[in-house]
PDB file of N, CA and C in Angstrom:
ATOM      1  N   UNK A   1     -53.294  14.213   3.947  1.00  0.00           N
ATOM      2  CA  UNK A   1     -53.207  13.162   4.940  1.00  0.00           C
ATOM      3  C   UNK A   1     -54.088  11.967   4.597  1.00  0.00           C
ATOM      4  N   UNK A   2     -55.112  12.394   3.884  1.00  0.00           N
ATOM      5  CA  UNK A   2     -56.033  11.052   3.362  1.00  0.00           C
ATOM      6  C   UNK A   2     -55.994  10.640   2.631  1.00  0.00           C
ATOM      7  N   UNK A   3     -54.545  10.755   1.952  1.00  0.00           N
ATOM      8  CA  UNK A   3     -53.901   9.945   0.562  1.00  0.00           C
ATOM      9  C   UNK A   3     -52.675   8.857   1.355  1.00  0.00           C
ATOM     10  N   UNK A   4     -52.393   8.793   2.615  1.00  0.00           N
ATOM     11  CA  UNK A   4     -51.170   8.027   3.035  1.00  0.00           C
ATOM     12  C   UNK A   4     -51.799   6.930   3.059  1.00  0.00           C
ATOM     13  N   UNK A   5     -52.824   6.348   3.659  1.00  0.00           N
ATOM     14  CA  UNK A   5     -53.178   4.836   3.689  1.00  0.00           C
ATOM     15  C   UNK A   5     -52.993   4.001   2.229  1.00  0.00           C
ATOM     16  N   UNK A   6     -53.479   4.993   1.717  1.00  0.00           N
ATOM     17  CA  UNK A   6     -53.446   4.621   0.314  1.00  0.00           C
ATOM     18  C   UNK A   6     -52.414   3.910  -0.288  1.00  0.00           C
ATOM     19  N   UNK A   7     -51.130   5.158  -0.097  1.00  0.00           N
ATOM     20  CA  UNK A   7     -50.050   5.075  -0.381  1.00  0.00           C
ATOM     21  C   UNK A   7     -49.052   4.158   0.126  1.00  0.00           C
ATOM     22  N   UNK A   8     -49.459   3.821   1.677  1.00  0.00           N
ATOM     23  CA  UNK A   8     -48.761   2.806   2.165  1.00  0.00           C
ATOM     24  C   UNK A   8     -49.612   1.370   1.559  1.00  0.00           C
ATOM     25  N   UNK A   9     -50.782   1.108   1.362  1.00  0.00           N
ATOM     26  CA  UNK A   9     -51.524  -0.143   0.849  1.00  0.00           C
ATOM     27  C   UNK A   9     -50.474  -0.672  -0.862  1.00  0.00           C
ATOM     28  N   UNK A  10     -50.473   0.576  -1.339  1.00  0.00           N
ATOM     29  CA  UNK A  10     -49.638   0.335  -2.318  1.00  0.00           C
ATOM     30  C   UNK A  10     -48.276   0.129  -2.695  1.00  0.00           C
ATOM     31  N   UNK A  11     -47.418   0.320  -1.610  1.00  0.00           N
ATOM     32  CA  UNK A  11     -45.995  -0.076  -1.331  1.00  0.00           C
ATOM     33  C   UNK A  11     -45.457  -1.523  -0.576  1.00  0.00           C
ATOM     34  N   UNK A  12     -47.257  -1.647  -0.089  1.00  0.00           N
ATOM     35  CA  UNK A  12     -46.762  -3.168   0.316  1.00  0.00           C
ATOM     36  C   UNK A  12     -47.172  -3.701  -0.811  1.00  0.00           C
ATOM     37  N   UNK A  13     -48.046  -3.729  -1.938  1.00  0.00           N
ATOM     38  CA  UNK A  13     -48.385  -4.746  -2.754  1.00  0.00           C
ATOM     39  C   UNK A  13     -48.637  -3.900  -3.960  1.00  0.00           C
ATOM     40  N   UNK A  14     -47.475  -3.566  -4.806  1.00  0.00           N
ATOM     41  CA  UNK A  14     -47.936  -2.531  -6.098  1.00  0.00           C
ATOM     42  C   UNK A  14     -48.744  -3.014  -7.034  1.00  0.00           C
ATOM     43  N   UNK A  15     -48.723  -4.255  -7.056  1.00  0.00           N
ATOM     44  CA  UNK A  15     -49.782  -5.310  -8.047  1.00  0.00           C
ATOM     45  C   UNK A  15     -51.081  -6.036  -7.691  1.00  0.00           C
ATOM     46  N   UNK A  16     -52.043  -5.059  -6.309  1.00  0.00           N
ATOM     47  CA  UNK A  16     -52.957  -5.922  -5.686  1.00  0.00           C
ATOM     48  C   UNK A  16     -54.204  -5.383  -6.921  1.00  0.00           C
ATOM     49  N   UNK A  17     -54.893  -5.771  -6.859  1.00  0.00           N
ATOM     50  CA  UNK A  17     -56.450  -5.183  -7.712  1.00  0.00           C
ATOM     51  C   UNK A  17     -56.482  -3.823  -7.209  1.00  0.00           C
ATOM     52  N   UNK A  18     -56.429  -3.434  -5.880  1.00  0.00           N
ATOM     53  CA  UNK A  18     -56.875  -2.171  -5.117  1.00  0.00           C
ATOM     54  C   UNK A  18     -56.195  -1.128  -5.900  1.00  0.00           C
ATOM     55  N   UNK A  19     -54.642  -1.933  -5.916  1.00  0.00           N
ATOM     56  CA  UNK A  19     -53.619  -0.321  -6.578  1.00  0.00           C
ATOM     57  C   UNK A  19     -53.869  -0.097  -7.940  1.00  0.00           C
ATOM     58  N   UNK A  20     -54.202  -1.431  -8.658  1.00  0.00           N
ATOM     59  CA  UNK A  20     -54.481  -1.185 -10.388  1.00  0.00           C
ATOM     60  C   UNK A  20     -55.856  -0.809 -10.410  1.00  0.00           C
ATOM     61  N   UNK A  21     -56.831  -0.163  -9.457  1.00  0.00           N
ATOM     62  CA  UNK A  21     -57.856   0.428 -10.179  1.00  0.00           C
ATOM     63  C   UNK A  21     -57.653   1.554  -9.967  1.00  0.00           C
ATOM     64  N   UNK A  22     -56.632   1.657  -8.190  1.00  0.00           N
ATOM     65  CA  UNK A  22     -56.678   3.198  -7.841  1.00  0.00           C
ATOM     66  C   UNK A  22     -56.110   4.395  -8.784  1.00  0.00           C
ATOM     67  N   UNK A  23     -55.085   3.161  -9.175  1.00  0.00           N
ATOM     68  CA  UNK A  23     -54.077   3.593 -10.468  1.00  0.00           C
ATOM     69  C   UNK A  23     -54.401   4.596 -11.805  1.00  0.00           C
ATOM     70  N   UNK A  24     -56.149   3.898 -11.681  1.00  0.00           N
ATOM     71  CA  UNK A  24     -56.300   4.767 -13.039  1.00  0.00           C
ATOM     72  C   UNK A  24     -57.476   5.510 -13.171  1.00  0.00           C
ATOM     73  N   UNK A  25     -58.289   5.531 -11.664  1.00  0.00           N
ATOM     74  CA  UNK A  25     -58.713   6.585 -11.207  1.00  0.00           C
ATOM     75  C   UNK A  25     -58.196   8.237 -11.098  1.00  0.00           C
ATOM     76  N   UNK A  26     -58.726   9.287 -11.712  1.00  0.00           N
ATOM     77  CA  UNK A  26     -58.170  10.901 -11.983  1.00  0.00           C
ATOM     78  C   UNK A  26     -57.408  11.369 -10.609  1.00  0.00           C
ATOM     79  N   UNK A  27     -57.895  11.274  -9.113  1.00  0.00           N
ATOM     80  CA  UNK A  27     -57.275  11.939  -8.549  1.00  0.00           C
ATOM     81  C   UNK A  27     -55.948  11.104  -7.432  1.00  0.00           C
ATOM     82  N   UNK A  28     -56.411   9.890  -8.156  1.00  0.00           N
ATOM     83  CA  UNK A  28     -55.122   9.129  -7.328  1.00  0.00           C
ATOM     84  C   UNK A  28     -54.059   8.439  -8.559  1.00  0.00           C
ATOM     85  N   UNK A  29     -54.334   9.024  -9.932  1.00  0.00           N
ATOM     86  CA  UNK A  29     -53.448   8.369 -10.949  1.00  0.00           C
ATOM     87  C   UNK A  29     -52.141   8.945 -10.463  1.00  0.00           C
ATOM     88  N   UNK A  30     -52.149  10.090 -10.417  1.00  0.00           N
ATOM     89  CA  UNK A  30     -50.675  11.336 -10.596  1.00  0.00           C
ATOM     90  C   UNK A  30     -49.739  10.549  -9.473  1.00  0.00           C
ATOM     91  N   UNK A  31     -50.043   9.909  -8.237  1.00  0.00           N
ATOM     92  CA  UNK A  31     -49.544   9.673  -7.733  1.00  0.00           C
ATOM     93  C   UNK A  31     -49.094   8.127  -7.578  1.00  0.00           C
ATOM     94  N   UNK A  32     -50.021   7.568  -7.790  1.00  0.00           N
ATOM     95  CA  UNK A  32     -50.272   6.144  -7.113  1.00  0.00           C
ATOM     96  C   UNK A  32     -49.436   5.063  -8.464  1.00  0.00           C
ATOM     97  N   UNK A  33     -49.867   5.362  -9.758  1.00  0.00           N
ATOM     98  CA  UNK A  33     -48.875   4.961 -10.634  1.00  0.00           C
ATOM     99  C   UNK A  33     -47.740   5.112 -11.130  1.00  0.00           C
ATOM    100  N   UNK A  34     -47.468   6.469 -10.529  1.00  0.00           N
ATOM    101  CA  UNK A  34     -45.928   7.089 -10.289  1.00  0.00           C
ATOM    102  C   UNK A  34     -45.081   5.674  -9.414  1.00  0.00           C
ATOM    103  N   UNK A  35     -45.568   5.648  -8.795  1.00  0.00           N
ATOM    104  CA  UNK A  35     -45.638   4.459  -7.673  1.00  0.00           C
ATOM    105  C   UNK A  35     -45.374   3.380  -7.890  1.00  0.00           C
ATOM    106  N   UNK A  36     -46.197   3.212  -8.382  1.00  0.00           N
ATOM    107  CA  UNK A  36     -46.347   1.399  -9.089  1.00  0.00           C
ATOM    108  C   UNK A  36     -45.352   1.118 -10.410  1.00  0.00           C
ATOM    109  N   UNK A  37     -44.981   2.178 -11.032  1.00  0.00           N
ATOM    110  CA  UNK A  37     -44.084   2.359 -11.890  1.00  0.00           C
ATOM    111  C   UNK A  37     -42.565   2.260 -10.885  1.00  0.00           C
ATOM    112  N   UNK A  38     -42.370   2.745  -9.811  1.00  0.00           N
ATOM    113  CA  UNK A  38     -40.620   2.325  -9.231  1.00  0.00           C
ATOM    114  C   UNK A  38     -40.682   1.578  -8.285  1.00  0.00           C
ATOM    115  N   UNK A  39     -41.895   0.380  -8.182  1.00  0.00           N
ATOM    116  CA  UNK A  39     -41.861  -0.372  -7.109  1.00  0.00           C
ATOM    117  C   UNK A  39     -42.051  -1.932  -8.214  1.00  0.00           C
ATOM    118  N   UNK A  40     -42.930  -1.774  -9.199  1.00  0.00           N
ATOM    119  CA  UNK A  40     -43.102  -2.838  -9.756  1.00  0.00           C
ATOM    120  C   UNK A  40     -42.975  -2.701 -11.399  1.00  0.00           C
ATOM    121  N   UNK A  41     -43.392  -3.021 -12.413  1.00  0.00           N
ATOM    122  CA  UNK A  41     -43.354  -2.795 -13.223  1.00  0.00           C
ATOM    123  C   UNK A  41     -44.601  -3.084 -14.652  1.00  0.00           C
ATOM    124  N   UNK A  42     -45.708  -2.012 -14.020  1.00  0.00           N
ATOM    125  CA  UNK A  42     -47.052  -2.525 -14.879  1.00  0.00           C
ATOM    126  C   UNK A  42     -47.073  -2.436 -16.131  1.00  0.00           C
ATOM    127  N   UNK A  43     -47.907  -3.011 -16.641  1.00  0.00           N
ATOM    128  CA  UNK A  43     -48.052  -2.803 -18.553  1.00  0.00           C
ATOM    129  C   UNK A  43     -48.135  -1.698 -18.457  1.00  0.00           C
ATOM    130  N   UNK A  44     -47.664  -2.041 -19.823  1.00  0.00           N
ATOM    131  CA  UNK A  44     -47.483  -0.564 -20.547  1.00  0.00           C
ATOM    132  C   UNK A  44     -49.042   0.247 -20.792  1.00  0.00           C
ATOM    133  N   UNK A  45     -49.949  -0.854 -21.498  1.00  0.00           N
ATOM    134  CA  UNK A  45     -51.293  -0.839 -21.446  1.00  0.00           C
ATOM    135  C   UNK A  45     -52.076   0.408 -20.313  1.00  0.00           C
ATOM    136  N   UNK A  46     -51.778  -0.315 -19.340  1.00  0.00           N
ATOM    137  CA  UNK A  46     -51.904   0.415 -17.864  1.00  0.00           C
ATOM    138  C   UNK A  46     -51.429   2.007 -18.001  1.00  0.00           C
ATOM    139  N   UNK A  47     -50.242   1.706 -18.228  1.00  0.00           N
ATOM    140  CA  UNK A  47     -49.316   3.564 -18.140  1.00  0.00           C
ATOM    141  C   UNK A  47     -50.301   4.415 -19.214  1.00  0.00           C
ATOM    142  N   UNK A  48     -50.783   3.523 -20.061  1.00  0.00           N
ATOM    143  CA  UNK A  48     -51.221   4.627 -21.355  1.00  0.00           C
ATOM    144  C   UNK A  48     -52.903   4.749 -21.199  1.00  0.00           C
ATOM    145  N   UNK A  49     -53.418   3.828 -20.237  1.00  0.00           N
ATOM    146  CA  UNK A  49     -54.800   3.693 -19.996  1.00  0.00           C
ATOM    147  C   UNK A  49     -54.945   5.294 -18.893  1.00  0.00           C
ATOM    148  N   UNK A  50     -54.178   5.063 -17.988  1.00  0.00           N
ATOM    149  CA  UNK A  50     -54.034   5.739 -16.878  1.00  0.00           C
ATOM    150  C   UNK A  50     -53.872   7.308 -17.334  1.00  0.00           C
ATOM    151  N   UNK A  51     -53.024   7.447 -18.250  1.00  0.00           N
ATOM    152  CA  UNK A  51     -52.459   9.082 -18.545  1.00  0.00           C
ATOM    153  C   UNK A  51     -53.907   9.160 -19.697  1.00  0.00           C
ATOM    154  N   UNK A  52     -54.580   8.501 -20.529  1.00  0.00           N
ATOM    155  CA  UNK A  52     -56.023   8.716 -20.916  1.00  0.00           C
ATOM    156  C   UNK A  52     -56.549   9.333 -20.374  1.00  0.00           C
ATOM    157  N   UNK A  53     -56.891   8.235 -19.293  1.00  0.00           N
ATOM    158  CA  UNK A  53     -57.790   9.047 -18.499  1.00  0.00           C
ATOM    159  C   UNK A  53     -58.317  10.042 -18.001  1.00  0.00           C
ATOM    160  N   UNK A  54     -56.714  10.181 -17.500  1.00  0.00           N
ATOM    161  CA  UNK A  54     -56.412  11.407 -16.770  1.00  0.00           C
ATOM    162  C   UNK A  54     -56.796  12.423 -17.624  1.00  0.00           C
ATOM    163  N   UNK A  55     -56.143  12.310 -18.931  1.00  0.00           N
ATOM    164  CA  UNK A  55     -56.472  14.026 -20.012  1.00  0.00           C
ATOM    165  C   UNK A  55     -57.981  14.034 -19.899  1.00  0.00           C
ATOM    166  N   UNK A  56     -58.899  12.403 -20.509  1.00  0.00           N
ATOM    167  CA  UNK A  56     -59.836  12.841 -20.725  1.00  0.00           C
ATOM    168  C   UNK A  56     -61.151  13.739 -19.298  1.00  0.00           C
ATOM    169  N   UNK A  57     -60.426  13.362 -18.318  1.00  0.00           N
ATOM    170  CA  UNK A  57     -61.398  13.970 -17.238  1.00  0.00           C
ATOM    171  C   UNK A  57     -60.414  15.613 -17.160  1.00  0.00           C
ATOM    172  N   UNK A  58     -59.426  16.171 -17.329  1.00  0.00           N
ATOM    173  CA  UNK A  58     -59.065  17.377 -17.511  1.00  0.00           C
ATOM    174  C   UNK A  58     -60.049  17.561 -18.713  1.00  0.00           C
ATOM    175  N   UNK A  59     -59.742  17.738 -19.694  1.00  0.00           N
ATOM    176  CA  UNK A  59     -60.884  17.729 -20.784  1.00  0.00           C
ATOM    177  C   UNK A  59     -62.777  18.194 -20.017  1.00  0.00           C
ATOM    178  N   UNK A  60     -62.954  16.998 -19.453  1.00  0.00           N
ATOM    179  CA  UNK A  60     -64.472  17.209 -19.453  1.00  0.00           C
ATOM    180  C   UNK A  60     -64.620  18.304 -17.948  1.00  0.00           C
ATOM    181  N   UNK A  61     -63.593  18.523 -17.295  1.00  0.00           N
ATOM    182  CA  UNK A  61     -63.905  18.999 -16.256  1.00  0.00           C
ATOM    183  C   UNK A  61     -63.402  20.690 -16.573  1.00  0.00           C
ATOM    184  N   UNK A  62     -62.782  20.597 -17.268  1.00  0.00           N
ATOM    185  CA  UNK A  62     -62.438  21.835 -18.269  1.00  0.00           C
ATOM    186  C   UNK A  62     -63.550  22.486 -18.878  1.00  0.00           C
ATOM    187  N   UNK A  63     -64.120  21.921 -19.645  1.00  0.00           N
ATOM    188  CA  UNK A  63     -65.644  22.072 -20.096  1.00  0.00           C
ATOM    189  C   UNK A  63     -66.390  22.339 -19.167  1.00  0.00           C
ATOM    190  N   UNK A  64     -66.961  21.519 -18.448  1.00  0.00           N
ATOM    191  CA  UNK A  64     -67.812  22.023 -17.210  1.00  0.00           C
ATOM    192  C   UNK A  64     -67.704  23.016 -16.346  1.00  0.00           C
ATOM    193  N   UNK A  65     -66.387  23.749 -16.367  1.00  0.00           N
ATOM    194  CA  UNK A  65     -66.028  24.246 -15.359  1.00  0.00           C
ATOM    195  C   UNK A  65     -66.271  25.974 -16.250  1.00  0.00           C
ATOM    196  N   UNK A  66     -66.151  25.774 -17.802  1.00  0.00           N
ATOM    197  CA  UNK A  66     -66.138  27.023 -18.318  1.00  0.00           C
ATOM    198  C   UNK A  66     -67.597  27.086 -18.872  1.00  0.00           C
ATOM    199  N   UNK A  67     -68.386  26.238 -18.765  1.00  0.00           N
ATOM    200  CA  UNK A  67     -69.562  26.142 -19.332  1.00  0.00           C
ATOM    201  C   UNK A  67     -69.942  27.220 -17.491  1.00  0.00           C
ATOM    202  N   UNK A  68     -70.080  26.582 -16.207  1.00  0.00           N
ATOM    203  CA  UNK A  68     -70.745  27.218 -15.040  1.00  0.00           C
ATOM    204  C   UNK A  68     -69.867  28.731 -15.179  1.00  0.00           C
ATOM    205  N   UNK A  69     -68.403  28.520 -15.257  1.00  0.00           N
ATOM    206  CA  UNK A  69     -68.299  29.968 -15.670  1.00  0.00           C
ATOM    207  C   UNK A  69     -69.189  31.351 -16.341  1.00  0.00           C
ATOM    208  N   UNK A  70     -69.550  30.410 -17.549  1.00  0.00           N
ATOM    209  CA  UNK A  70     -69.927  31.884 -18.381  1.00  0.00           C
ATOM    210  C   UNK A  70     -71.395  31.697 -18.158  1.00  0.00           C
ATOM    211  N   UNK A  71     -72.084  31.272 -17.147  1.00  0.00           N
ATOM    212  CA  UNK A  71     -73.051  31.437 -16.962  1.00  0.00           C
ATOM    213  C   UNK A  71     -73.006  32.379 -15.632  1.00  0.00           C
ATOM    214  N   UNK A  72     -72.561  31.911 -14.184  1.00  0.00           N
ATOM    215  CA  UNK A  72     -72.009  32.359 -13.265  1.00  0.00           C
ATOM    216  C   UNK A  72     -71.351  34.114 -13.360  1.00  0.00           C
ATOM    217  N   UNK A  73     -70.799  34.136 -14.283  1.00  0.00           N
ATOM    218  CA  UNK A  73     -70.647  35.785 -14.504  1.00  0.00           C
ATOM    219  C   UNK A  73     -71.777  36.359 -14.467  1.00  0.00           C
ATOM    220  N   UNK A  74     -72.959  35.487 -15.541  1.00  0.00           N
ATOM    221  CA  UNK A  74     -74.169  36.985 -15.674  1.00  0.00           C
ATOM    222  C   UNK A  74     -75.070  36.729 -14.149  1.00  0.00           C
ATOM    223  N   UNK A  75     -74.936  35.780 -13.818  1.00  0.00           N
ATOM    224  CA  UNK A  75     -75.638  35.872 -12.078  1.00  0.00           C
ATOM    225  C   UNK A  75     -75.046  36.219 -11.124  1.00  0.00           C
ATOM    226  N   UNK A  76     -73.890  37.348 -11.073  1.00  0.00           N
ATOM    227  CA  UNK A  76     -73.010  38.082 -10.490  1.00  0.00           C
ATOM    228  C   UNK A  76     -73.565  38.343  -9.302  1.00  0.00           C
ATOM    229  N   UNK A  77     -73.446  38.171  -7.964  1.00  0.00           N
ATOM    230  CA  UNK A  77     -73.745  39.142  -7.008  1.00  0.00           C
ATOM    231  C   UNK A  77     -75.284  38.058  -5.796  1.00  0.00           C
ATOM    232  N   UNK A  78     -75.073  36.863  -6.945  1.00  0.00           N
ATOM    233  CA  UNK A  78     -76.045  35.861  -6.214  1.00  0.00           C
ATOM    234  C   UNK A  78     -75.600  34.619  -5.818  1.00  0.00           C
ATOM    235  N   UNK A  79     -75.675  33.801  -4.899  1.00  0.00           N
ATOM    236  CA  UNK A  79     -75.419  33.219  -4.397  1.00  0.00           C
ATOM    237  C   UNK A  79     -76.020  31.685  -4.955  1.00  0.00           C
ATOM    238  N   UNK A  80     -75.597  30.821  -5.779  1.00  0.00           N
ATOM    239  CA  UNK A  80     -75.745  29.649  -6.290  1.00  0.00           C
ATOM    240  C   UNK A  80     -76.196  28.682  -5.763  1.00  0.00           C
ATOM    241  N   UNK A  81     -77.286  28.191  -5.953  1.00  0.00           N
ATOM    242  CA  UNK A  81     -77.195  26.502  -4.961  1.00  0.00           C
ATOM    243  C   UNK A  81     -77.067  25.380  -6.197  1.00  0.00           C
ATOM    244  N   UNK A  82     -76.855  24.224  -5.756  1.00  0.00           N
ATOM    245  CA  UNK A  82     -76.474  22.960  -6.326  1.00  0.00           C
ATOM    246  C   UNK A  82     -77.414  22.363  -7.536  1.00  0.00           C
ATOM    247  N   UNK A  83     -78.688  23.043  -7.054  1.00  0.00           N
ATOM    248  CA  UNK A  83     -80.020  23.440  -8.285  1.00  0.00           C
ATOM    249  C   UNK A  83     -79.068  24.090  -9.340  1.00  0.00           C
ATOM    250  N   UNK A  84     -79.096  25.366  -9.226  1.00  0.00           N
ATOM    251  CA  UNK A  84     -78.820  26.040 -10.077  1.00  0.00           C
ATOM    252  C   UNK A  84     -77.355  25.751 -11.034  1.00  0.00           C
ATOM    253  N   UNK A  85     -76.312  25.722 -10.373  1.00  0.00           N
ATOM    254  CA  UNK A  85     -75.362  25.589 -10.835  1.00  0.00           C
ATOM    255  C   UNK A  85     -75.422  23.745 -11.836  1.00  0.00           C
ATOM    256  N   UNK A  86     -76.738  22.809 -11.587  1.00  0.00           N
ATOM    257  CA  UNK A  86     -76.886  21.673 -12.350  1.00  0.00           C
ATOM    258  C   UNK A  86     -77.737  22.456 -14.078  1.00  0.00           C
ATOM    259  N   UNK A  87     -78.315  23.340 -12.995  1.00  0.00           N
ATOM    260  CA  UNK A  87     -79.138  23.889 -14.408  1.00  0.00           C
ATOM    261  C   UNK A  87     -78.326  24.748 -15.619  1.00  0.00           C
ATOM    262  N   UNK A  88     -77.473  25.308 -15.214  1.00  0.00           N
ATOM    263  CA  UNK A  88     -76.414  26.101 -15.781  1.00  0.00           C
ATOM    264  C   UNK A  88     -75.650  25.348 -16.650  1.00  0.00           C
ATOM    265  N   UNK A  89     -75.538  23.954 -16.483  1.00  0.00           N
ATOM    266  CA  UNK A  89     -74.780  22.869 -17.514  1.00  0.00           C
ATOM    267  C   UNK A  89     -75.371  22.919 -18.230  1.00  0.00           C
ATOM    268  N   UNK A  90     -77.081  23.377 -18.312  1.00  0.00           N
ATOM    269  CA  UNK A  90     -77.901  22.683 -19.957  1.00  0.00           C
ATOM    270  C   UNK A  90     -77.840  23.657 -20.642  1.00  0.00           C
ATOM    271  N   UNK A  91     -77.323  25.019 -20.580  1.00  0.00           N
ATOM    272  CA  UNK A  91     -77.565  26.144 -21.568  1.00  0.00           C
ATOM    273  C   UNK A  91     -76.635  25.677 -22.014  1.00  0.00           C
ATOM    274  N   UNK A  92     -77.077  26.380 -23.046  1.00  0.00           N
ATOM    275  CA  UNK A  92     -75.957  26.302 -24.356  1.00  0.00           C
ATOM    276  C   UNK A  92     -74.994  27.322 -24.237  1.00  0.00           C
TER     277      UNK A  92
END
């Protein structure tokens, strides 16, 4: 539900500044340039900046996510705070 404003801001104006940054931001690309792609017609630049992006934050969040993993296994049975789970990024 807190993606419709969005979505309507961008159907009135697929070419404002707002939609070409939202555009190539990770969690509003999938949608919002889907968008802007059958309402208007952005560079190409844009389409290939945007799907970048996107891999490269799958990529790093991929990493991060298996890095707290294999730490998170051997502290089985304990309960994490926002400390810990920052500290868990620096092991190797």
């Amino acid at each position: 539900l807190i993606i419709i404003p969005f979505l309507i801001t961008v159907s009135l104006d697929a070419n404002s500044s707002l939609a070409q940054i939202l555009s190539l931001l990770p969690f509003f690309a999938p949608m919002l340039m889907f968008m802007r792609v059958q309402l208007s017609n952005p560079a190409g630049w844009e389409i290939a900046l945007s799907v970048g992006i996107n891999v490269l934050a799958i990529l790093l969040f991929t990493w991060l996510a298996a890095k707290i993993y294999r730490v998170g296994t051997l502290m089985y049975g304990k309960r994490p705070s926002l400390r810990e789970v920052a500290r868990w990024l620096k092991y190797q």
